[in-house]
C-alpha atoms as a PDB file:
ATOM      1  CA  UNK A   1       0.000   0.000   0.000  1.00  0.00           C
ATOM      2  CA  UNK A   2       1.675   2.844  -0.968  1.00  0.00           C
ATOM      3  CA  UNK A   3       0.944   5.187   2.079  1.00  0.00           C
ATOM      4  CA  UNK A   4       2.529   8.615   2.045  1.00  0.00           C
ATOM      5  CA  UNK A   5       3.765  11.105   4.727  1.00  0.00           C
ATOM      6  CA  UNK A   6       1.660  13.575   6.205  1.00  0.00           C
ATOM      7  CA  UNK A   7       2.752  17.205   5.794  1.00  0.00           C
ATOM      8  CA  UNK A   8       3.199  19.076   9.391  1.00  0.00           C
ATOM      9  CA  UNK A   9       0.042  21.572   8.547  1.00  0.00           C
ATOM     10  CA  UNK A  10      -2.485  19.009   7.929  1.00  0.00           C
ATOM     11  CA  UNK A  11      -1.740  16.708  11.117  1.00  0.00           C
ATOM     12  CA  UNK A  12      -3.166  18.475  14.544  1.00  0.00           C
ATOM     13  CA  UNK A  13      -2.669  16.254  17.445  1.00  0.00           C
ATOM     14  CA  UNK A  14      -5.689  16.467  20.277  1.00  0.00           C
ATOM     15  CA  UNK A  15      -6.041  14.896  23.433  1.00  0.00           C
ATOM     16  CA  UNK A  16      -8.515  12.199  23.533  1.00  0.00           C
ATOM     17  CA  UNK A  17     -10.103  10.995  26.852  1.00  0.00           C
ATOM     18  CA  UNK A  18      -8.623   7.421  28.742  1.00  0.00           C
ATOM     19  CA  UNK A  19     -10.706   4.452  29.529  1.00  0.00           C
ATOM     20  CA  UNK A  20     -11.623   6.096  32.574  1.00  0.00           C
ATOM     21  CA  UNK A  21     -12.617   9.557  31.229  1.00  0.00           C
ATOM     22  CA  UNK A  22     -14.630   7.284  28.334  1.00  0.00           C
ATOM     23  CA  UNK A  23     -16.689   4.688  31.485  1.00  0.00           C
ATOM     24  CA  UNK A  24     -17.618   8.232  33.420  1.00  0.00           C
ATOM     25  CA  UNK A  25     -19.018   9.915  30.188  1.00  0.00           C
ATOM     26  CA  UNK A  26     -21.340   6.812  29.332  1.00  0.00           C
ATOM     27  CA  UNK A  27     -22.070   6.343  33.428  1.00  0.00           C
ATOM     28  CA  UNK A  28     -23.237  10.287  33.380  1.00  0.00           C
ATOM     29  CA  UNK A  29     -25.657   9.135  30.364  1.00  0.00           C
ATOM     30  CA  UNK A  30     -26.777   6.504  32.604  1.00  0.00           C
ATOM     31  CA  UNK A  31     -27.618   8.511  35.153  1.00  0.00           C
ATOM     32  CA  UNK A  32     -29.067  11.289  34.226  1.00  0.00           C
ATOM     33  CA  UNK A  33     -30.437  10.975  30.491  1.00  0.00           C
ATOM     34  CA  UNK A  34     -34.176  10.679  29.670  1.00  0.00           C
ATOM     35  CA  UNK A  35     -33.796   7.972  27.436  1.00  0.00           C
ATOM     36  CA  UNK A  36     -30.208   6.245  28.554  1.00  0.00           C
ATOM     37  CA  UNK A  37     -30.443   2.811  26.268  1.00  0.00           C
ATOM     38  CA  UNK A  38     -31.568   5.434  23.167  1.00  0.00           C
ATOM     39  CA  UNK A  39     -28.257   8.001  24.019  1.00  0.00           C
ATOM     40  CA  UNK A  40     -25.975   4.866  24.827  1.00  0.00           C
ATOM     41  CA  UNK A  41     -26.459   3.419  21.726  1.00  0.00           C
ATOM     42  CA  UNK A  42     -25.824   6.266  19.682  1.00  0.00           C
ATOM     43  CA  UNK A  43     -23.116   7.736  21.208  1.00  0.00           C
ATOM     44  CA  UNK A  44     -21.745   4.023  21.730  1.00  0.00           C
ATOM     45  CA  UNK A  45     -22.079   3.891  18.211  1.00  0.00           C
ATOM     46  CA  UNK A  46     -19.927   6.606  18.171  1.00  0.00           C
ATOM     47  CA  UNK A  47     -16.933   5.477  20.294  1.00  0.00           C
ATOM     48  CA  UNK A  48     -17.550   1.943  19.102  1.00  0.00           C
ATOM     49  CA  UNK A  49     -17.932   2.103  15.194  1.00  0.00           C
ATOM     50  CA  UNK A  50     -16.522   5.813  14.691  1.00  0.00           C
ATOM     51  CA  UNK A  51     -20.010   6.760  12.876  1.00  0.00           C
ATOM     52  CA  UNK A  52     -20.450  10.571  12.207  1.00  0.00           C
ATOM     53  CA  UNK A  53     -23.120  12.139  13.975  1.00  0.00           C
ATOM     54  CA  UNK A  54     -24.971  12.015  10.964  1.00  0.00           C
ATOM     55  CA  UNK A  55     -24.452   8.612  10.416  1.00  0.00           C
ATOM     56  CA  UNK A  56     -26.118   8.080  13.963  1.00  0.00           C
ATOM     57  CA  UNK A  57     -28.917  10.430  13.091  1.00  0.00           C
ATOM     58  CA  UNK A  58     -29.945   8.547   9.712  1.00  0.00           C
ATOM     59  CA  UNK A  59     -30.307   4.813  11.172  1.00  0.00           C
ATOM     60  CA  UNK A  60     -33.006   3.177  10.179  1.00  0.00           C
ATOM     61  CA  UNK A  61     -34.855  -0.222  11.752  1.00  0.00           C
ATOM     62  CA  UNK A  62     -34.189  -1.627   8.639  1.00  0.00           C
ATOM     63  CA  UNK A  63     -30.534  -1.128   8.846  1.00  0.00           C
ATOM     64  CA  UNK A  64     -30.075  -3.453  12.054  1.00  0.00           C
ATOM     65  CA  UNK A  65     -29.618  -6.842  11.561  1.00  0.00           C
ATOM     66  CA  UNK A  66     -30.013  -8.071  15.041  1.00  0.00           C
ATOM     67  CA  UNK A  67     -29.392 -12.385  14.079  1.00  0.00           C
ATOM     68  CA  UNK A  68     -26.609 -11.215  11.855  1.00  0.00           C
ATOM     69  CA  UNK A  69     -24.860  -8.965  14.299  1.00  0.00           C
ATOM     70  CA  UNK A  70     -24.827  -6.076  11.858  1.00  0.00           C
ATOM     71  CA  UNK A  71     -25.808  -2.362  10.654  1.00  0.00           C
ATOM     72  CA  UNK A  72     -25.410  -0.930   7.596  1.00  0.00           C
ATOM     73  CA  UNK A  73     -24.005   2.626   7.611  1.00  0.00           C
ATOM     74  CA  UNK A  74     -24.904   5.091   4.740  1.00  0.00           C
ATOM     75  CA  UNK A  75     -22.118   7.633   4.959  1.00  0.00           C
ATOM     76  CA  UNK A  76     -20.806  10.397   3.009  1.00  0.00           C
ATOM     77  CA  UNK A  77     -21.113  10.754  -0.457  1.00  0.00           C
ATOM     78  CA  UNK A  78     -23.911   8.164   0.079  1.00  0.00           C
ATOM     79  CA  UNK A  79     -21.518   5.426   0.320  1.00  0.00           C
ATOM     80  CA  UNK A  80     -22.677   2.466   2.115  1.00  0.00           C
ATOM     81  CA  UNK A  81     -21.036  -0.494   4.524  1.00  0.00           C
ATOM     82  CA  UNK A  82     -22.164  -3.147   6.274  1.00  0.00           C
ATOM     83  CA  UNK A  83     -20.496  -3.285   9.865  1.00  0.00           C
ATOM     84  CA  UNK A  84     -19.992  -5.964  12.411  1.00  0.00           C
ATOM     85  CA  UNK A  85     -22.442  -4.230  15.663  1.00  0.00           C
ATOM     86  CA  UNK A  86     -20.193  -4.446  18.855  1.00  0.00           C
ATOM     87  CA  UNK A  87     -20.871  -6.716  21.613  1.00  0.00           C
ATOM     88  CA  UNK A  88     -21.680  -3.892  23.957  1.00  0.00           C
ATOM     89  CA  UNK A  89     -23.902  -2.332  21.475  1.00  0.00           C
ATOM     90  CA  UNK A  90     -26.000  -5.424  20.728  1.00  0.00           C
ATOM     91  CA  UNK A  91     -28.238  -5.726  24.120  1.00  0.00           C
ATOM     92  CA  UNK A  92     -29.259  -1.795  23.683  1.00  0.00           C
ATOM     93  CA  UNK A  93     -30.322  -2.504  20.177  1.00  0.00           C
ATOM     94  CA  UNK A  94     -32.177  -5.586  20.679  1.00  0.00           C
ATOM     95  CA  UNK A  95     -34.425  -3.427  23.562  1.00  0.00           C
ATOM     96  CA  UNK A  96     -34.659  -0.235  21.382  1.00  0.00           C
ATOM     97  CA  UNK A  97     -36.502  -3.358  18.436  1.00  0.00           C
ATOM     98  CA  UNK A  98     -37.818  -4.707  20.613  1.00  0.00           C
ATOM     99  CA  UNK A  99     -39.619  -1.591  21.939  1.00  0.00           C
ATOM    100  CA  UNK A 100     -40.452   0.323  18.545  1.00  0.00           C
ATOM    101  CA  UNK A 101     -43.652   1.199  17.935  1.00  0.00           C
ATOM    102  CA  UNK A 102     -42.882   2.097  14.203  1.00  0.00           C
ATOM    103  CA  UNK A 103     -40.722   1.844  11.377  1.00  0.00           C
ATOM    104  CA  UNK A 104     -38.518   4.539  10.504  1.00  0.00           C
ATOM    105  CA  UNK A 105     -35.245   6.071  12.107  1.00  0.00           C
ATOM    106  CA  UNK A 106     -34.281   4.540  15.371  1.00  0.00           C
ATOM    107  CA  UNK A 107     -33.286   8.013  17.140  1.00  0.00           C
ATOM    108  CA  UNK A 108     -36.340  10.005  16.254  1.00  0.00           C
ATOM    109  CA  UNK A 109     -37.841  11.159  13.006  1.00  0.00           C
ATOM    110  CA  UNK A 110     -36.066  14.537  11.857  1.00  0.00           C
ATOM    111  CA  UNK A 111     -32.447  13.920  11.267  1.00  0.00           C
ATOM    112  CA  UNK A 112     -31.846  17.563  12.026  1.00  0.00           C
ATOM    113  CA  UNK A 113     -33.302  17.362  15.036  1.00  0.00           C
ATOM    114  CA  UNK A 114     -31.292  14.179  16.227  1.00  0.00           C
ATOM    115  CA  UNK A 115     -28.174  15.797  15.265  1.00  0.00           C
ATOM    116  CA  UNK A 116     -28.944  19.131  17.498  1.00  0.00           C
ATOM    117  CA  UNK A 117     -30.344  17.223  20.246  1.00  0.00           C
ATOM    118  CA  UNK A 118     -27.400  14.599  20.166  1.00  0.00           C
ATOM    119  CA  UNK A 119     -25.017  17.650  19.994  1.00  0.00           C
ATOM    120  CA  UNK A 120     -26.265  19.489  23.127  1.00  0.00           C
ATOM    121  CA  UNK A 121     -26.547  16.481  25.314  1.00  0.00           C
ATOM    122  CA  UNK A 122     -23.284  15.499  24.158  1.00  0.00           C
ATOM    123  CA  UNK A 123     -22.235  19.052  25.611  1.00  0.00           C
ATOM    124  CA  UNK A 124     -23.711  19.091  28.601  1.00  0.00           C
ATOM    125  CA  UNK A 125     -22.655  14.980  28.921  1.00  0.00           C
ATOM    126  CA  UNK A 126     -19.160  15.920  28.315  1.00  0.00           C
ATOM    127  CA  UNK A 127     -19.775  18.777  31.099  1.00  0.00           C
ATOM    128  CA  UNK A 128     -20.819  16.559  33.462  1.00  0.00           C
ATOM    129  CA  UNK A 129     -18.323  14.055  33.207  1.00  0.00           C
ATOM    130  CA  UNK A 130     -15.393  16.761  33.367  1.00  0.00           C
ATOM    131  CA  UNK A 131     -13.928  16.325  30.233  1.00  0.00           C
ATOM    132  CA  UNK A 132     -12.005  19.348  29.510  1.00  0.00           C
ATOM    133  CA  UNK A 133     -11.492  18.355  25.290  1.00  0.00           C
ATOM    134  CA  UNK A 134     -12.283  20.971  22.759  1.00  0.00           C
ATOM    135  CA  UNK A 135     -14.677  20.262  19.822  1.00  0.00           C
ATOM    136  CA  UNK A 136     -18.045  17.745  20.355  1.00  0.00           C
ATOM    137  CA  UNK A 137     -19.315  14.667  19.233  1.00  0.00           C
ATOM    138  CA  UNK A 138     -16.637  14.033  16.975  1.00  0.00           C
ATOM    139  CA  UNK A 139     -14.149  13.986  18.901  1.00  0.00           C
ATOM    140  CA  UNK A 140     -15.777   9.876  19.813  1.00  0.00           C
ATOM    141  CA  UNK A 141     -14.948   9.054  16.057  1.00  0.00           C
ATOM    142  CA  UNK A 142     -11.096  10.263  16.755  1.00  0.00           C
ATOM    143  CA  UNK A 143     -10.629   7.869  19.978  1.00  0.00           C
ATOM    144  CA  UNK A 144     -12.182   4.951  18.114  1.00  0.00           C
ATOM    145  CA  UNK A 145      -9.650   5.108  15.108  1.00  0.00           C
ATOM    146  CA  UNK A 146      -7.036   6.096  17.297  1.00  0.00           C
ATOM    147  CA  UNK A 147      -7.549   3.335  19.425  1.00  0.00           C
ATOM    148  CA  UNK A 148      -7.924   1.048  16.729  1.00  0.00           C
ATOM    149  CA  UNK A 149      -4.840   1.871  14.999  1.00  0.00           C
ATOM    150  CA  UNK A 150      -2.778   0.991  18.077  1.00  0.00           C
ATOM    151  CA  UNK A 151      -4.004  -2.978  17.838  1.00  0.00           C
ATOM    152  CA  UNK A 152      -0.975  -4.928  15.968  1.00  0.00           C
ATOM    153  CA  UNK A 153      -4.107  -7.075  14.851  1.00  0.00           C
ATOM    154  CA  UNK A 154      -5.538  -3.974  12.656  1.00  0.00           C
ATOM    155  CA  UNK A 155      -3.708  -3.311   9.041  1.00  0.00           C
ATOM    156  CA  UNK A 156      -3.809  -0.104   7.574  1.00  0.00           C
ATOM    157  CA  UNK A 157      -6.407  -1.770   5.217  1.00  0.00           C
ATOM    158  CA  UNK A 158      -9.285  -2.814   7.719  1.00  0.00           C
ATOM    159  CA  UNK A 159      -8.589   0.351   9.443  1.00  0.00           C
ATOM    160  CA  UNK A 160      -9.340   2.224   6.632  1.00  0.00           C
ATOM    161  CA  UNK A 161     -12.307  -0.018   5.841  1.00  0.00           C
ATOM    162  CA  UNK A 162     -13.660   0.399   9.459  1.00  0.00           C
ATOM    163  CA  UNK A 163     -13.379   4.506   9.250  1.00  0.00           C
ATOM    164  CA  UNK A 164     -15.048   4.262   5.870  1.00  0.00           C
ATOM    165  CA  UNK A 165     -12.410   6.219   4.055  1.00  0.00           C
ATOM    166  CA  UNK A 166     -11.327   6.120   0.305  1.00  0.00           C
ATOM    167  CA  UNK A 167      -7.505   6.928   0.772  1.00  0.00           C
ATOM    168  CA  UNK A 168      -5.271   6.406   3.715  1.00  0.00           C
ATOM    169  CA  UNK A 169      -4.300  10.216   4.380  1.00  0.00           C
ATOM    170  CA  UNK A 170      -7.830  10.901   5.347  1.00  0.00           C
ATOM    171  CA  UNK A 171      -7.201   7.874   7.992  1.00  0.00           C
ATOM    172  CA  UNK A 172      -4.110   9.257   9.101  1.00  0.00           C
ATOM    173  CA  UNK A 173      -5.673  12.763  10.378  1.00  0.00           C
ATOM    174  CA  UNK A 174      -7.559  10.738  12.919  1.00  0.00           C
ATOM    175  CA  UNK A 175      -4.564   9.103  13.957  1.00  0.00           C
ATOM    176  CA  UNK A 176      -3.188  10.631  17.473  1.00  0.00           C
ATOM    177  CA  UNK A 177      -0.664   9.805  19.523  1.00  0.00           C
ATOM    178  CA  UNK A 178       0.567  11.595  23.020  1.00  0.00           C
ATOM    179  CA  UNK A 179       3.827  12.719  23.810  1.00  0.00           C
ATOM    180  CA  UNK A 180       4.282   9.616  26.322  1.00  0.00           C
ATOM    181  CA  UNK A 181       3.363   7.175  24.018  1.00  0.00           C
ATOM    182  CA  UNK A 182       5.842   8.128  21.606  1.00  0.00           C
ATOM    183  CA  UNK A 183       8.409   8.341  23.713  1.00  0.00           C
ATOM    184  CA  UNK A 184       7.938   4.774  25.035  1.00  0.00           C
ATOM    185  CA  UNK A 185       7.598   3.882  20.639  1.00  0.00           C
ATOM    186  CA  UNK A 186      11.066   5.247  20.508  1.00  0.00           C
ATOM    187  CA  UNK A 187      12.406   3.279  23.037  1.00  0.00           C
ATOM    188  CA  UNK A 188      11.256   0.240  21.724  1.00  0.00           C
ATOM    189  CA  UNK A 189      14.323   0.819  18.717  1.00  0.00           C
ATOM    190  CA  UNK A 190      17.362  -1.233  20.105  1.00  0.00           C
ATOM    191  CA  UNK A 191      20.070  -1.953  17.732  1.00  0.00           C
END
């Protein structure tokens, strides 16, 4: 794969929150949301699957496959993929069927609306929990490819795949790595 460098000005490092920072976030939905399965599965689909917000916003009934253990995402450009649905995420899904009194989109019916709503609870969430990091909902799709770039079981290639992006450079800008951990990268090199 021929993979290129990525210029200085186009790379932009940002914190992203720990394991810790990540189980009080999605205990604060728990506690005090109005509807906690409906805002832990779409922000877990967030963290979990890196969808955009309006990824989450435009799910359908249709596009869970609860047997098969999968959703199909219809992302930018109107590109579609068909995604394995975490673990985690599986129990929250098989209530939210389970419960719905229609067909349609599984976070409400204007997409608009989702995204707003799912914006300003993720704000006030986020506020709750103490996280100090800039930017909102986004910031979810970061950790997950982060995180899933540092697994020695996860090429370039299903990376890529799993992000949903056409060329690796676009991958790479989600890519982020502390101070600390590339220090202790560096010292791994022993001649």
């Amino acid at each position: 794969m021929d993979v290129s460098g990525i210029p200085f000005d186009k790379y932009l490092y940002r914190d992203l929150p720990n394991d810790a920072e990540l189980q009080t976030f999605f205990q604060t939905i728990l506690r005090y949301s109005d509807q906690p399965i409906l805002e832990l599965a779409a922000f877990g689909l967030m963290l979990l699957l890196g969808l955009r917000i309006f990824e989450v916003a435009s799910i359908r009934y249709e596009d869970i496959n609860i047997e098969n253990k999968t959703i199909s995402v219809f992302g930018k450009n109107g590109k579609s993929a068909l995604l394995p649905l975490p673990a985690p995420l599986l129990k929250y899904f098989q209530s939210l069927m389970a419960n719905r009194s229609r067909n349609g989109y599984v976070f409400g019916d204007n997409i608009q609306a989702i995204i707003r709503e799912l914006r300003a609870h993720y704000k006030l969430y986020s506020f709750v929990a103490g996280w100090n990091y800039p930017g909102g909902p986004h910031l979810l799709r970061h950790t997950f490819i982060s995180r899933l770039s540092e697994r020695s079981d996860c090429p370039p290639q299903l990376l890529m795949y799993l992000a949903r992006h056409d060329r690796p450079e676009n991958t790479a800008r989600y890519v982020h790595r502390n101070p600390n951990q590339l220090q202790i990268a560096v010292n791994k090199i022993n001649f």
